[in-house]
PDB file of N, CA and C in Angstrom:
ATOM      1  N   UNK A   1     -89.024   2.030  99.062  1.00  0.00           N
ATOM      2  CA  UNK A   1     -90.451   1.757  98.935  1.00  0.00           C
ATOM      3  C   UNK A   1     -91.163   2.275 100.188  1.00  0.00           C
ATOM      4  N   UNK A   2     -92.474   3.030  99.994  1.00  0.00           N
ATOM      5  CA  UNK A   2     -93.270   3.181 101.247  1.00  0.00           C
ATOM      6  C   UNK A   2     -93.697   2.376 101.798  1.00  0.00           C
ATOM      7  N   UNK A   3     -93.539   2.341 103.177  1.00  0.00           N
ATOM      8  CA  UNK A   3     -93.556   1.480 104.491  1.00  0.00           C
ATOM      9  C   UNK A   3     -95.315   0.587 103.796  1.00  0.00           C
ATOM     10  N   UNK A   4     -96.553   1.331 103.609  1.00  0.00           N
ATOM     11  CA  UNK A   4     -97.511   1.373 103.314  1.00  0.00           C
ATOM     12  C   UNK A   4     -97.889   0.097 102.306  1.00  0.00           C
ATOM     13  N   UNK A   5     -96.791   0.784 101.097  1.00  0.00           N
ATOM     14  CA  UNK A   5     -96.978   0.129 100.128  1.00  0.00           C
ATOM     15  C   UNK A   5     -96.171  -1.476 100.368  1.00  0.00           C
ATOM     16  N   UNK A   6     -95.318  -1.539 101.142  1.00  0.00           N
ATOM     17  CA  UNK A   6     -94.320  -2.552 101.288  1.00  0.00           C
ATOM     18  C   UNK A   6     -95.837  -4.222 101.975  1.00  0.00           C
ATOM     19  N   UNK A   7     -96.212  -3.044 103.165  1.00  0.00           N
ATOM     20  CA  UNK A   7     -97.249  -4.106 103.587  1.00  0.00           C
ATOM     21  C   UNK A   7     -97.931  -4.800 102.772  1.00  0.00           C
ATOM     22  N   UNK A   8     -98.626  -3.614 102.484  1.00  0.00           N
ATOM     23  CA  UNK A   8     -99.890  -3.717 101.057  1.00  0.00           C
ATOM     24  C   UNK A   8     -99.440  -5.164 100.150  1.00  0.00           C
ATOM     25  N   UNK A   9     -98.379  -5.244  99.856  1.00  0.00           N
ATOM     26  CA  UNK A   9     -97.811  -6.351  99.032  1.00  0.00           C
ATOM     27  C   UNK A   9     -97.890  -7.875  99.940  1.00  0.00           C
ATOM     28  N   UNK A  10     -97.765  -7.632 101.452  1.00  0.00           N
ATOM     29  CA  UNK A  10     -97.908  -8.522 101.906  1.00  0.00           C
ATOM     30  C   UNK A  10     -99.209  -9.092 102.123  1.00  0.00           C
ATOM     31  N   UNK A  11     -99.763  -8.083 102.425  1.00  0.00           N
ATOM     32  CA  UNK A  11    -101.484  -8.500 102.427  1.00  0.00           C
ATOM     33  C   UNK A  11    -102.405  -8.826 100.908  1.00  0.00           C
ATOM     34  N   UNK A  12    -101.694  -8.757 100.092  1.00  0.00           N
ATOM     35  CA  UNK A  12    -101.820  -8.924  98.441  1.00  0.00           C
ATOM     36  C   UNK A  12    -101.633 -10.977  98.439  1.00  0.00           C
ATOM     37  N   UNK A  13    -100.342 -11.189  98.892  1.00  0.00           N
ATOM     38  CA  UNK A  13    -100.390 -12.250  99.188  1.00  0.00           C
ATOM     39  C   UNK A  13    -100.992 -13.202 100.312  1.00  0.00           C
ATOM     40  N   UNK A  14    -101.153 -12.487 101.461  1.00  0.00           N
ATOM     41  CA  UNK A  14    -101.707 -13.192 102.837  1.00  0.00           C
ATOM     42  C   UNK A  14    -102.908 -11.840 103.233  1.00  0.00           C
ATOM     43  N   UNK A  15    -104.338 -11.951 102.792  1.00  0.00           N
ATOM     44  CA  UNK A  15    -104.735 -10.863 103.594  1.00  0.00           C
ATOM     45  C   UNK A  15    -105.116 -10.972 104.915  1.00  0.00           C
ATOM     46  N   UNK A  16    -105.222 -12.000 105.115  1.00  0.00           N
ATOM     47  CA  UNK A  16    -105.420 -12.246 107.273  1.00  0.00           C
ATOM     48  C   UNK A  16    -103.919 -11.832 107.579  1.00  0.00           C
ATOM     49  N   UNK A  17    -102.863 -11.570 107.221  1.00  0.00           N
ATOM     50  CA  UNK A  17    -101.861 -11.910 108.176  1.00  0.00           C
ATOM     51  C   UNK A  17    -102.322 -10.360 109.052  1.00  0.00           C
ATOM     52  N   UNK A  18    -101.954 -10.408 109.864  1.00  0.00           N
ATOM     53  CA  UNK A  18    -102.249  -9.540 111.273  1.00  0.00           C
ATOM     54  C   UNK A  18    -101.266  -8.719 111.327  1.00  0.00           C
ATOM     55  N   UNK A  19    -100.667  -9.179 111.284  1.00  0.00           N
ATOM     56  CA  UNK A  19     -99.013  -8.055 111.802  1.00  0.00           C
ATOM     57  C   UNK A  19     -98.875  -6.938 110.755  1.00  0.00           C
ATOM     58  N   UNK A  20     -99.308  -7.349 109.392  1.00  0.00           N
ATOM     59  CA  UNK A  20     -99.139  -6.260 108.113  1.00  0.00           C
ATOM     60  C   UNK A  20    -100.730  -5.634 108.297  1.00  0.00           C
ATOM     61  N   UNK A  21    -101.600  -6.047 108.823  1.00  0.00           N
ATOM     62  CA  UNK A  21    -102.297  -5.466 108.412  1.00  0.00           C
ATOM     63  C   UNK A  21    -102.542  -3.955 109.208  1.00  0.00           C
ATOM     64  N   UNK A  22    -101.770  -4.508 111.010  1.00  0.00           N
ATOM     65  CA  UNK A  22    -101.615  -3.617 111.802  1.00  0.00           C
ATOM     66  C   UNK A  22    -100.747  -2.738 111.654  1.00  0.00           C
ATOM     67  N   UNK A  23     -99.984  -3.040 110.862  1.00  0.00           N
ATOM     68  CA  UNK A  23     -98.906  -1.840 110.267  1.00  0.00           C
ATOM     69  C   UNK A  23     -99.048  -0.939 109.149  1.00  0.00           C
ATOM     70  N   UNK A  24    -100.108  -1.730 108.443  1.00  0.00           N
ATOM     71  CA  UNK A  24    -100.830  -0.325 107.830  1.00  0.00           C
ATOM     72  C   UNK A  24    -101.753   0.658 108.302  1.00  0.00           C
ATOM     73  N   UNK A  25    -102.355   0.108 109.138  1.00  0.00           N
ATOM     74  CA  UNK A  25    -103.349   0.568 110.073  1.00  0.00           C
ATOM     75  C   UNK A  25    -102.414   2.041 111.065  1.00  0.00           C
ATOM     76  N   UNK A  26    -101.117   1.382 111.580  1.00  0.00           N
ATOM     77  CA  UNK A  26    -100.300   2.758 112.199  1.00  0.00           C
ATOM     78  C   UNK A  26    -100.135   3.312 111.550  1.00  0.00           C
ATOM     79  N   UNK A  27     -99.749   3.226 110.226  1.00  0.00           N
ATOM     80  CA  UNK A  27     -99.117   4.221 109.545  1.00  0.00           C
ATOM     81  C   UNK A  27    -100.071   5.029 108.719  1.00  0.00           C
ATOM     82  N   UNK A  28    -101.520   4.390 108.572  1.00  0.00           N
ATOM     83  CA  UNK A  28    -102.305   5.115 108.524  1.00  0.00           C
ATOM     84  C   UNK A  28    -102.845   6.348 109.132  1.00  0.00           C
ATOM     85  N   UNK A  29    -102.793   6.129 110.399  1.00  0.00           N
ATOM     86  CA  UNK A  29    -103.158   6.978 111.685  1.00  0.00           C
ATOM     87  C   UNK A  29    -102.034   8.334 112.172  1.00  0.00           C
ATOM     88  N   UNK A  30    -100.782   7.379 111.278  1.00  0.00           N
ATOM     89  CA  UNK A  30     -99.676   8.430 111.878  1.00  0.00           C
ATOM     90  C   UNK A  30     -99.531   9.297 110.853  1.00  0.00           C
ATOM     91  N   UNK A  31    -100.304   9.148 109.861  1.00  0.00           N
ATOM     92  CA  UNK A  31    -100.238  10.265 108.530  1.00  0.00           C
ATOM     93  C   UNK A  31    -101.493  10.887 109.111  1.00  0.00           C
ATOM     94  N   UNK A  32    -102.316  10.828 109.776  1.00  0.00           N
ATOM     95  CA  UNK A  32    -103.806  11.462 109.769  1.00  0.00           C
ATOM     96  C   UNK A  32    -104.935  11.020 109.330  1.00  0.00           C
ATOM     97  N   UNK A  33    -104.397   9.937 108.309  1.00  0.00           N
ATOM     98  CA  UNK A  33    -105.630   9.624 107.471  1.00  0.00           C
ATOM     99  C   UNK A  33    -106.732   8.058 108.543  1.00  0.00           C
ATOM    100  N   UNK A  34    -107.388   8.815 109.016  1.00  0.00           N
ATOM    101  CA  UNK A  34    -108.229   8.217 110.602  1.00  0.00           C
ATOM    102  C   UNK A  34    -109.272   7.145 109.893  1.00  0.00           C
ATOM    103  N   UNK A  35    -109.674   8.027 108.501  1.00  0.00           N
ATOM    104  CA  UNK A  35    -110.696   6.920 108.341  1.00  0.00           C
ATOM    105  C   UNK A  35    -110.331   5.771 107.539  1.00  0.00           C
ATOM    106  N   UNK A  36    -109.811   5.728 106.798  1.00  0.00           N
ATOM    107  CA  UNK A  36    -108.447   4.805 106.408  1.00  0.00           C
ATOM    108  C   UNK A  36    -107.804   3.398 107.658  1.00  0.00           C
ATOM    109  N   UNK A  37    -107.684   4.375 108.295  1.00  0.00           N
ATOM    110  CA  UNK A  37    -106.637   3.792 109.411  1.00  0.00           C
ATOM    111  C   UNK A  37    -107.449   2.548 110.114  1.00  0.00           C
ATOM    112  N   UNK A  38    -109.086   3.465 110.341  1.00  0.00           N
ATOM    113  CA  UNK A  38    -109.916   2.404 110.946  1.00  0.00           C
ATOM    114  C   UNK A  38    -110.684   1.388 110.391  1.00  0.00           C
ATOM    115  N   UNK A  39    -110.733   1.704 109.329  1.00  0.00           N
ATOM    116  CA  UNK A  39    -111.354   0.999 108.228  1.00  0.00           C
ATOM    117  C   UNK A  39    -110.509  -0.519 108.208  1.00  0.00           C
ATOM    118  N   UNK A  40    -108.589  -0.281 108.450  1.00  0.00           N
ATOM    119  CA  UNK A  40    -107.959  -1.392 108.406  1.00  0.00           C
ATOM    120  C   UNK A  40    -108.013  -1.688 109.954  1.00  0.00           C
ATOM    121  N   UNK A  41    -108.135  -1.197 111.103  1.00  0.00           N
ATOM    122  CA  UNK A  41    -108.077  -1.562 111.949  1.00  0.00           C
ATOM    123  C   UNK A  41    -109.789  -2.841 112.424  1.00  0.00           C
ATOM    124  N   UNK A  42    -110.342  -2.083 111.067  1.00  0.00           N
ATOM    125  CA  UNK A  42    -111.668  -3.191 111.721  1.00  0.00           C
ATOM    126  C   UNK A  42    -111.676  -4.342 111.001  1.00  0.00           C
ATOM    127  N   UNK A  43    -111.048  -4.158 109.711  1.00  0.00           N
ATOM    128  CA  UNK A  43    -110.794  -5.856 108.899  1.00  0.00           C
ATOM    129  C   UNK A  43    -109.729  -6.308 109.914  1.00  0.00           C
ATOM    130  N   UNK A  44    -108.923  -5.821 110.194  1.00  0.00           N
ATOM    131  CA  UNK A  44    -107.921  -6.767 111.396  1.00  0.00           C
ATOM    132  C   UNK A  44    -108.670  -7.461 112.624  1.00  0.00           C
ATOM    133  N   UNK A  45    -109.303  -6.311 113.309  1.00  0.00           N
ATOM    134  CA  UNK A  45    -110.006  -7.333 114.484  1.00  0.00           C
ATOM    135  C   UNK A  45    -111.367  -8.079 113.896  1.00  0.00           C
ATOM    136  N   UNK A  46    -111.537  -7.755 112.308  1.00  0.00           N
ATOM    137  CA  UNK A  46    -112.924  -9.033 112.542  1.00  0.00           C
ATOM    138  C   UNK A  46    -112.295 -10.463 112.026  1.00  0.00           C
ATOM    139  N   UNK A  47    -110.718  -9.959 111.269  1.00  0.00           N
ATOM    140  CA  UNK A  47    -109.990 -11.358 111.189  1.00  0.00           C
ATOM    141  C   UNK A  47    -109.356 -11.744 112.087  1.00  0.00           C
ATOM    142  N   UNK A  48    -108.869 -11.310 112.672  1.00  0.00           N
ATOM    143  CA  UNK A  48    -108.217 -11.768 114.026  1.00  0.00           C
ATOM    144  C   UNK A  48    -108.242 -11.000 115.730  1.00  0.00           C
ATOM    145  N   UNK A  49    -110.084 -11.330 116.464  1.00  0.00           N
ATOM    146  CA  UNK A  49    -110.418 -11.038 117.138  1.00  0.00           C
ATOM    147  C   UNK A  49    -109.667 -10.973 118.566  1.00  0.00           C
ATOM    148  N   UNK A  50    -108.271 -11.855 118.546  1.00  0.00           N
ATOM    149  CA  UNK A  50    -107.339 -12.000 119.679  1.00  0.00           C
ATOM    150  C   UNK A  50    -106.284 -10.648 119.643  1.00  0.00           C
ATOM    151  N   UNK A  51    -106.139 -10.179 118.715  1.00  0.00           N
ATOM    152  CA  UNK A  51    -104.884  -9.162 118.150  1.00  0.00           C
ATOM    153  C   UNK A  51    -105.432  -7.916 119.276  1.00  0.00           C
ATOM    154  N   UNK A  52    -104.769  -8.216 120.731  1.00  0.00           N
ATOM    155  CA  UNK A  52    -105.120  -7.352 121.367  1.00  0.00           C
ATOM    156  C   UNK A  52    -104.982  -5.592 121.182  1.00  0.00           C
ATOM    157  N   UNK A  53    -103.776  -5.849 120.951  1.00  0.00           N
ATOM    158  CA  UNK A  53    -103.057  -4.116 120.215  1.00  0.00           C
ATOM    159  C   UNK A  53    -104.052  -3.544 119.414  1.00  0.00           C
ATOM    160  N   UNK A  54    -104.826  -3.970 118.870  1.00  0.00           N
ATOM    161  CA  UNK A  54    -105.867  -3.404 117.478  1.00  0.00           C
ATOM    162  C   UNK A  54    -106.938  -2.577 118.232  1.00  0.00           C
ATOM    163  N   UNK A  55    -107.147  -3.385 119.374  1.00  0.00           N
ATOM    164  CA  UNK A  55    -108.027  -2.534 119.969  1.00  0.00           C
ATOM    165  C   UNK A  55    -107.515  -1.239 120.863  1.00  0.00           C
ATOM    166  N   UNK A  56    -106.961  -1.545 121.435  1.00  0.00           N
ATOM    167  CA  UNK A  56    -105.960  -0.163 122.259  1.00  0.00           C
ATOM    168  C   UNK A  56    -105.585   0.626 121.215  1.00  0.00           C
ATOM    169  N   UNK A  57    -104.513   0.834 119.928  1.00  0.00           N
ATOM    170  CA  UNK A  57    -104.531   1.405 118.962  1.00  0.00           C
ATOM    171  C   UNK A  57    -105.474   2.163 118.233  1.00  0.00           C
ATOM    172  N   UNK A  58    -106.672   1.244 118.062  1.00  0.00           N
ATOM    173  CA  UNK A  58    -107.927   1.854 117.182  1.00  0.00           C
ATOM    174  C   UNK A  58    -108.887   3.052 118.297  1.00  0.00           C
ATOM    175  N   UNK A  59    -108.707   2.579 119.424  1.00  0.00           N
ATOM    176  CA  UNK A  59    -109.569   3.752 120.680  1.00  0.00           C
ATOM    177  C   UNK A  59    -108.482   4.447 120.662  1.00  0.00           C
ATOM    178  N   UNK A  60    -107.491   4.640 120.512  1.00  0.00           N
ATOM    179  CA  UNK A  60    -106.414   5.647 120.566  1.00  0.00           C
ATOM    180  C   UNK A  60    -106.697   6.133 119.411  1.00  0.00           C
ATOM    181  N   UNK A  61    -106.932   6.144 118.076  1.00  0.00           N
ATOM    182  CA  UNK A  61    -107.398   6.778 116.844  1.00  0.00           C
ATOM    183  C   UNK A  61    -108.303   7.443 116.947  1.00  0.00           C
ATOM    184  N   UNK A  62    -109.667   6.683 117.792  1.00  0.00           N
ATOM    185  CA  UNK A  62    -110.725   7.193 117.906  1.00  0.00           C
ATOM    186  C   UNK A  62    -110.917   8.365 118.661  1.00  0.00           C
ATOM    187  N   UNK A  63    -110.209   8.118 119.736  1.00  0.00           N
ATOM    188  CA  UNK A  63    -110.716   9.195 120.762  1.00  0.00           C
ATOM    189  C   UNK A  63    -110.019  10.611 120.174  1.00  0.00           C
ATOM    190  N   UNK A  64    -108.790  10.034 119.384  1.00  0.00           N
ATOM    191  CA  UNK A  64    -108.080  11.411 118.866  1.00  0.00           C
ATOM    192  C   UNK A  64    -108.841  12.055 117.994  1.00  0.00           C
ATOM    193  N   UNK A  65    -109.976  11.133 117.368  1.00  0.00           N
ATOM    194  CA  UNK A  65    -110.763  12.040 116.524  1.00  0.00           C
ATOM    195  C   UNK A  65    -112.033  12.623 116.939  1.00  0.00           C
ATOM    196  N   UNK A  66    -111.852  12.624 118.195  1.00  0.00           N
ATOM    197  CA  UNK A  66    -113.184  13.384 118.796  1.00  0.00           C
ATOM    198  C   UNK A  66    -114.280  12.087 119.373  1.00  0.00           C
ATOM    199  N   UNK A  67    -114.211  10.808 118.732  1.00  0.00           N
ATOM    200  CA  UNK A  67    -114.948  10.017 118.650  1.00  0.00           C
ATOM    201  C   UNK A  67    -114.750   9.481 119.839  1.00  0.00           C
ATOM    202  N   UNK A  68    -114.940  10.012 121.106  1.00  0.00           N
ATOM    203  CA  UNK A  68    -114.738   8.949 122.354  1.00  0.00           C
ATOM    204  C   UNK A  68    -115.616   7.903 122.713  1.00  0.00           C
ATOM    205  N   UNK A  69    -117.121   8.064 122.606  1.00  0.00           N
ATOM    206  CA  UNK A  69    -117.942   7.059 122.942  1.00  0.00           C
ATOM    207  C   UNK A  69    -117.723   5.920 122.203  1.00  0.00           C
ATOM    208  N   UNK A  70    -117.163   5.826 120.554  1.00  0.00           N
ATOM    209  CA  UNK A  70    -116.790   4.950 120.180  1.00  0.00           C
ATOM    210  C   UNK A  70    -115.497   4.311 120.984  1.00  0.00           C
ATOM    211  N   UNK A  71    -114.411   5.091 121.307  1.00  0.00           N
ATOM    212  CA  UNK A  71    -112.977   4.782 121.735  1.00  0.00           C
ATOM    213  C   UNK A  71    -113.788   3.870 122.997  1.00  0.00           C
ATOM    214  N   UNK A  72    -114.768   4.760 123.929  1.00  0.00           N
ATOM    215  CA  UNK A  72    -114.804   3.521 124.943  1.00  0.00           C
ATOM    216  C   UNK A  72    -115.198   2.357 124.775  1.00  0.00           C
ATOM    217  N   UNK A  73    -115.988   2.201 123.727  1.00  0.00           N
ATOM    218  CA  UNK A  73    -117.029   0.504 123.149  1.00  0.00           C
ATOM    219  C   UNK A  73    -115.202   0.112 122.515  1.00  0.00           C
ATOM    220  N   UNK A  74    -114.600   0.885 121.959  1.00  0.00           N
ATOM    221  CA  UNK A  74    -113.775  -0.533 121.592  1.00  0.00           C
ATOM    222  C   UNK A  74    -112.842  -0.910 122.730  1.00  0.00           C
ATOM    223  N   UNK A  75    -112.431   0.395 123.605  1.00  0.00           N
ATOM    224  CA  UNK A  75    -111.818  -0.432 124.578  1.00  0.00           C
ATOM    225  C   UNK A  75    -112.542  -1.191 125.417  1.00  0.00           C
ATOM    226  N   UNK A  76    -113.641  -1.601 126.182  1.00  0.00           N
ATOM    227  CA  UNK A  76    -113.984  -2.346 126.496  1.00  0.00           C
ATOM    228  C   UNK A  76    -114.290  -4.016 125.871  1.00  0.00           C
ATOM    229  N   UNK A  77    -113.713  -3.778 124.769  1.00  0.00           N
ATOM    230  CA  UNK A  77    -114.128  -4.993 123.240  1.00  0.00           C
ATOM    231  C   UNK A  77    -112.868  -5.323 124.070  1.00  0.00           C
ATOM    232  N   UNK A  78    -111.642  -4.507 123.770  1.00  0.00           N
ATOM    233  CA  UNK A  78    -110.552  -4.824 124.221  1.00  0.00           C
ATOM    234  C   UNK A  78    -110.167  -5.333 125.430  1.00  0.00           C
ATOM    235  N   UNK A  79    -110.840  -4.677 126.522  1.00  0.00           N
ATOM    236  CA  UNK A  79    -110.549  -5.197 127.741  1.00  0.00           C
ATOM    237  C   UNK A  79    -111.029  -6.906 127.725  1.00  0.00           C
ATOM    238  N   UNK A  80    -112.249  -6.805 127.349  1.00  0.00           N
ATOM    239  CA  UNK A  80    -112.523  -8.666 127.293  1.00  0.00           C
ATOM    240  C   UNK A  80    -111.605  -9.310 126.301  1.00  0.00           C
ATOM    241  N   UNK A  81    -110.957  -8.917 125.249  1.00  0.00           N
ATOM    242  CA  UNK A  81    -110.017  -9.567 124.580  1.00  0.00           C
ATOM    243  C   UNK A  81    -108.702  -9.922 125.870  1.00  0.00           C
ATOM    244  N   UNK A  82    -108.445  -8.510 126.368  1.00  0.00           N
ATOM    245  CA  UNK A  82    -107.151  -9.107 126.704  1.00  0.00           C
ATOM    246  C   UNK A  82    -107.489 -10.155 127.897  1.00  0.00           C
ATOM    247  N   UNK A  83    -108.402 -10.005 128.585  1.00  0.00           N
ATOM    248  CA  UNK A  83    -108.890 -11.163 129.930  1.00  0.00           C
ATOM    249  C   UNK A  83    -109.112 -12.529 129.310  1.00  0.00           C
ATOM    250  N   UNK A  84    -109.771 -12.392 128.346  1.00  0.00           N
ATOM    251  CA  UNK A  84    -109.892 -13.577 127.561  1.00  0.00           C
ATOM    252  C   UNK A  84    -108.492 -14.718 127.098  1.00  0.00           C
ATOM    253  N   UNK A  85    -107.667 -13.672 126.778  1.00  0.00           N
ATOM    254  CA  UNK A  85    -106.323 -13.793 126.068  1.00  0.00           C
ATOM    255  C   UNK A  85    -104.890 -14.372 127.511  1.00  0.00           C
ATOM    256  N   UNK A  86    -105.108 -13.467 128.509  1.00  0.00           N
ATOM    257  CA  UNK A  86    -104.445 -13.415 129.717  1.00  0.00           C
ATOM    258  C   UNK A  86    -103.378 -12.463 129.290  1.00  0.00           C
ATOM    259  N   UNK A  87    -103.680 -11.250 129.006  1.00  0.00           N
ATOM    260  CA  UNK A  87    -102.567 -10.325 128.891  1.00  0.00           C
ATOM    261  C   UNK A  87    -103.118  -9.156 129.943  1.00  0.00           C
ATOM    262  N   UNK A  88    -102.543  -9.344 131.110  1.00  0.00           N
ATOM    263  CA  UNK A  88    -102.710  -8.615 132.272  1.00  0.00           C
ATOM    264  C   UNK A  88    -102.411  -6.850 131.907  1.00  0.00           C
ATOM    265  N   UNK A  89    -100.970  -6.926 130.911  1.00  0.00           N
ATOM    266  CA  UNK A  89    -100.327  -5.790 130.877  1.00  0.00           C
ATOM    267  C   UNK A  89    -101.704  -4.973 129.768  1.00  0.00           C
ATOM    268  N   UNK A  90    -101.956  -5.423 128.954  1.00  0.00           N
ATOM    269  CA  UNK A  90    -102.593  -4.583 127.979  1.00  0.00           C
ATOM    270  C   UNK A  90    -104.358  -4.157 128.619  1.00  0.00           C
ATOM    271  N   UNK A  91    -104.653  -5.173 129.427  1.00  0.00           N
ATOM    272  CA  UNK A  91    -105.700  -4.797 130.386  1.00  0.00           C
ATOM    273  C   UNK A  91    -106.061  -3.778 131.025  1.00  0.00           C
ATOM    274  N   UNK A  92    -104.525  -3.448 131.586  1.00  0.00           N
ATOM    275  CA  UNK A  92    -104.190  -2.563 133.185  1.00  0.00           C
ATOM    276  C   UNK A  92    -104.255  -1.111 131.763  1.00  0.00           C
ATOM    277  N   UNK A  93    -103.503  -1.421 130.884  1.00  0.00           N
ATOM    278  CA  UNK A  93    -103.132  -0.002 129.675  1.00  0.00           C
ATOM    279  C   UNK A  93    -104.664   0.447 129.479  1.00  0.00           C
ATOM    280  N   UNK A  94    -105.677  -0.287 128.739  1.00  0.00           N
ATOM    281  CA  UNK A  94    -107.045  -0.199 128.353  1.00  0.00           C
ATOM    282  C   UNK A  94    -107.685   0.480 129.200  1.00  0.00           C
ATOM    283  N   UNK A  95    -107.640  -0.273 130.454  1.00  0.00           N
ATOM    284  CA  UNK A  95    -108.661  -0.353 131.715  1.00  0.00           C
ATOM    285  C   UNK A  95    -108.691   1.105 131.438  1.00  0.00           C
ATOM    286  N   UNK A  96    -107.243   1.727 132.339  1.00  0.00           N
ATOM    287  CA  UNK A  96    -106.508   3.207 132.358  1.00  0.00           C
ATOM    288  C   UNK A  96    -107.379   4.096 131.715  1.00  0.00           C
ATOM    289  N   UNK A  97    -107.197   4.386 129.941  1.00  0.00           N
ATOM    290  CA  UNK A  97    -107.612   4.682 129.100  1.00  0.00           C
ATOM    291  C   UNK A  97    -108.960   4.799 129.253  1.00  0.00           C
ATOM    292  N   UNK A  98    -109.875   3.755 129.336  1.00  0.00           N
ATOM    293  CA  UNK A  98    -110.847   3.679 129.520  1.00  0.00           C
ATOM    294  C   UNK A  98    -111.717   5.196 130.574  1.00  0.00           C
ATOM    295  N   UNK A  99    -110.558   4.657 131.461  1.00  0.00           N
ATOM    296  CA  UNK A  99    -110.570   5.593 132.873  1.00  0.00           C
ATOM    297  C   UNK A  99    -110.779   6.970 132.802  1.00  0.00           C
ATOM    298  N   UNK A 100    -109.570   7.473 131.535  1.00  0.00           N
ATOM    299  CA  UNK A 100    -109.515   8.576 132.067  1.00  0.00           C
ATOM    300  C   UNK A 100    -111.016   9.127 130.464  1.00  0.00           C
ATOM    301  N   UNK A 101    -111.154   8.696 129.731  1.00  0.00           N
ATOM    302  CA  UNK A 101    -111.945   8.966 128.977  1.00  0.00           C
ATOM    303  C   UNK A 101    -113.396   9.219 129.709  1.00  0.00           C
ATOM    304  N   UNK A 102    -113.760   8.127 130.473  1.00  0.00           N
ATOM    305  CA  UNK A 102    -115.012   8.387 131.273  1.00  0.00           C
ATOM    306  C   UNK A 102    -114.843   9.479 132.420  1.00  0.00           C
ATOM    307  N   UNK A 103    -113.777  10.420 132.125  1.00  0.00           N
ATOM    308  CA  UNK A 103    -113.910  11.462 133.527  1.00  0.00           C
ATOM    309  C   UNK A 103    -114.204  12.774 133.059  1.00  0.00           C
TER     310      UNK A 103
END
Protein backbone atom coordinates (compact mmCIF):
# COMPACT_ATOMS: atom_id res chain seq x y z
CA UNK A 1 0.00 0.00 0.00
CA UNK A 2 1.20 3.68 -0.61
CA UNK A 3 2.82 5.23 2.29
CA UNK A 4 0.12 8.21 1.35
CA UNK A 5 -2.68 6.18 1.12
CA UNK A 6 -1.82 4.09 4.36
CA UNK A 7 -2.02 7.59 6.37
CA UNK A 8 -4.98 8.83 4.56
CA UNK A 9 -6.82 5.83 6.28
CA UNK A 10 -5.61 7.00 9.46
CA UNK A 11 -6.77 10.42 9.21
CA UNK A 12 -10.20 8.88 7.78
CA UNK A 13 -10.49 7.64 11.25
CA UNK A 14 -8.66 10.36 13.52
CA UNK A 15 -8.36 13.61 11.40
CA UNK A 16 -6.43 15.74 14.16
CA UNK A 17 -4.01 13.02 14.72
CA UNK A 18 -0.71 14.98 13.93
CA UNK A 19 1.80 12.48 13.27
CA UNK A 20 -0.31 11.10 10.03
CA UNK A 21 -1.11 14.11 9.05
CA UNK A 22 2.65 15.20 8.99
CA UNK A 23 3.45 12.27 7.09
CA UNK A 24 1.40 13.03 4.42
CA UNK A 25 2.43 16.36 4.29
CA UNK A 26 6.41 14.81 3.68
CA UNK A 27 5.53 12.70 1.36
CA UNK A 28 3.74 15.16 -0.30
CA UNK A 29 6.66 17.51 -0.67
CA UNK A 30 8.99 14.64 -1.42
CA UNK A 31 6.97 13.80 -4.60
CA UNK A 32 6.90 17.64 -5.58
CA UNK A 33 3.49 18.05 -5.20
CA UNK A 34 4.14 21.64 -2.91
CA UNK A 35 0.71 22.69 -3.08
CA UNK A 36 -0.75 19.63 -1.76
CA UNK A 37 1.92 19.28 0.70
CA UNK A 38 1.04 22.75 2.18
CA UNK A 39 -2.33 22.68 2.05
CA UNK A 40 -1.78 19.52 4.69
CA UNK A 41 0.85 21.20 6.39
CA UNK A 42 -1.65 24.14 7.26
CA UNK A 43 -4.65 21.84 8.50
CA UNK A 44 -1.86 20.33 10.79
CA UNK A 45 -0.64 23.52 12.38
CA UNK A 46 -4.20 25.08 12.65
CA UNK A 47 -5.00 21.65 14.50
CA UNK A 48 -2.20 21.31 16.35
CA UNK A 49 -0.43 24.73 16.78
CA UNK A 50 2.47 23.05 19.16
CA UNK A 51 3.64 20.45 16.29
CA UNK A 52 6.85 22.27 16.07
CA UNK A 53 8.33 20.22 12.96
CA UNK A 54 5.28 21.55 10.75
CA UNK A 55 6.66 24.68 10.80
CA UNK A 56 10.41 24.09 9.97
CA UNK A 57 9.19 21.48 7.31
CA UNK A 58 6.51 23.74 5.68
CA UNK A 59 9.36 26.95 5.33
CA UNK A 60 11.52 24.27 4.01
CA UNK A 61 8.71 23.58 1.23
CA UNK A 62 8.25 27.05 0.90
CA UNK A 63 11.37 28.51 0.38
CA UNK A 64 12.06 25.52 -2.08
CA UNK A 65 9.34 26.91 -4.02
CA UNK A 66 10.65 30.21 -4.53
CA UNK A 67 8.24 31.40 -1.83
CA UNK A 68 10.73 32.78 0.78
CA UNK A 69 8.92 35.71 2.30
CA UNK A 70 6.33 33.25 3.10
CA UNK A 71 9.15 30.55 4.43
CA UNK A 72 10.26 33.50 6.73
CA UNK A 73 6.53 34.38 8.33
CA UNK A 74 6.29 30.70 8.99
CA UNK A 75 9.51 30.31 10.47
CA UNK A 76 9.19 32.92 12.73
CA UNK A 77 5.40 31.34 13.63
CA UNK A 78 7.82 28.62 14.38
CA UNK A 79 10.38 30.16 16.26
CA UNK A 80 7.60 31.39 18.89
CA UNK A 81 6.19 27.86 18.82
CA UNK A 82 9.31 26.32 19.72
CA UNK A 83 10.12 29.12 22.74
CA UNK A 84 6.76 28.72 23.71
CA UNK A 85 7.07 24.86 23.71
CA UNK A 86 10.90 24.87 25.23
CA UNK A 87 12.48 23.11 22.36
CA UNK A 88 15.81 24.92 22.32
CA UNK A 89 17.05 22.44 19.50
CA UNK A 90 14.35 23.26 16.86
CA UNK A 91 14.75 27.08 17.71
CA UNK A 92 18.60 27.21 17.15
CA UNK A 93 17.49 24.93 13.47
CA UNK A 94 14.65 27.79 12.55
CA UNK A 95 16.48 30.73 13.96
CA UNK A 96 19.53 29.43 11.36
CA UNK A 97 17.18 29.08 8.47
CA UNK A 98 15.63 32.05 9.13
CA UNK A 99 19.22 33.50 8.94
CA UNK A 100 20.40 32.47 6.08
CA UNK A 101 17.11 33.28 4.05
CA UNK A 102 17.28 36.98 5.18
CA UNK A 103 20.90 37.30 3.58
Amino acid sequence: MDKIAGLREILALDPKNSFARYGVAMELAGRGETGAALAEFDTLLANDPDYTAGYFMSAQTLAGAGRKAEAAERLKAGIACAARTGNSHALSEMQAMLDELDR
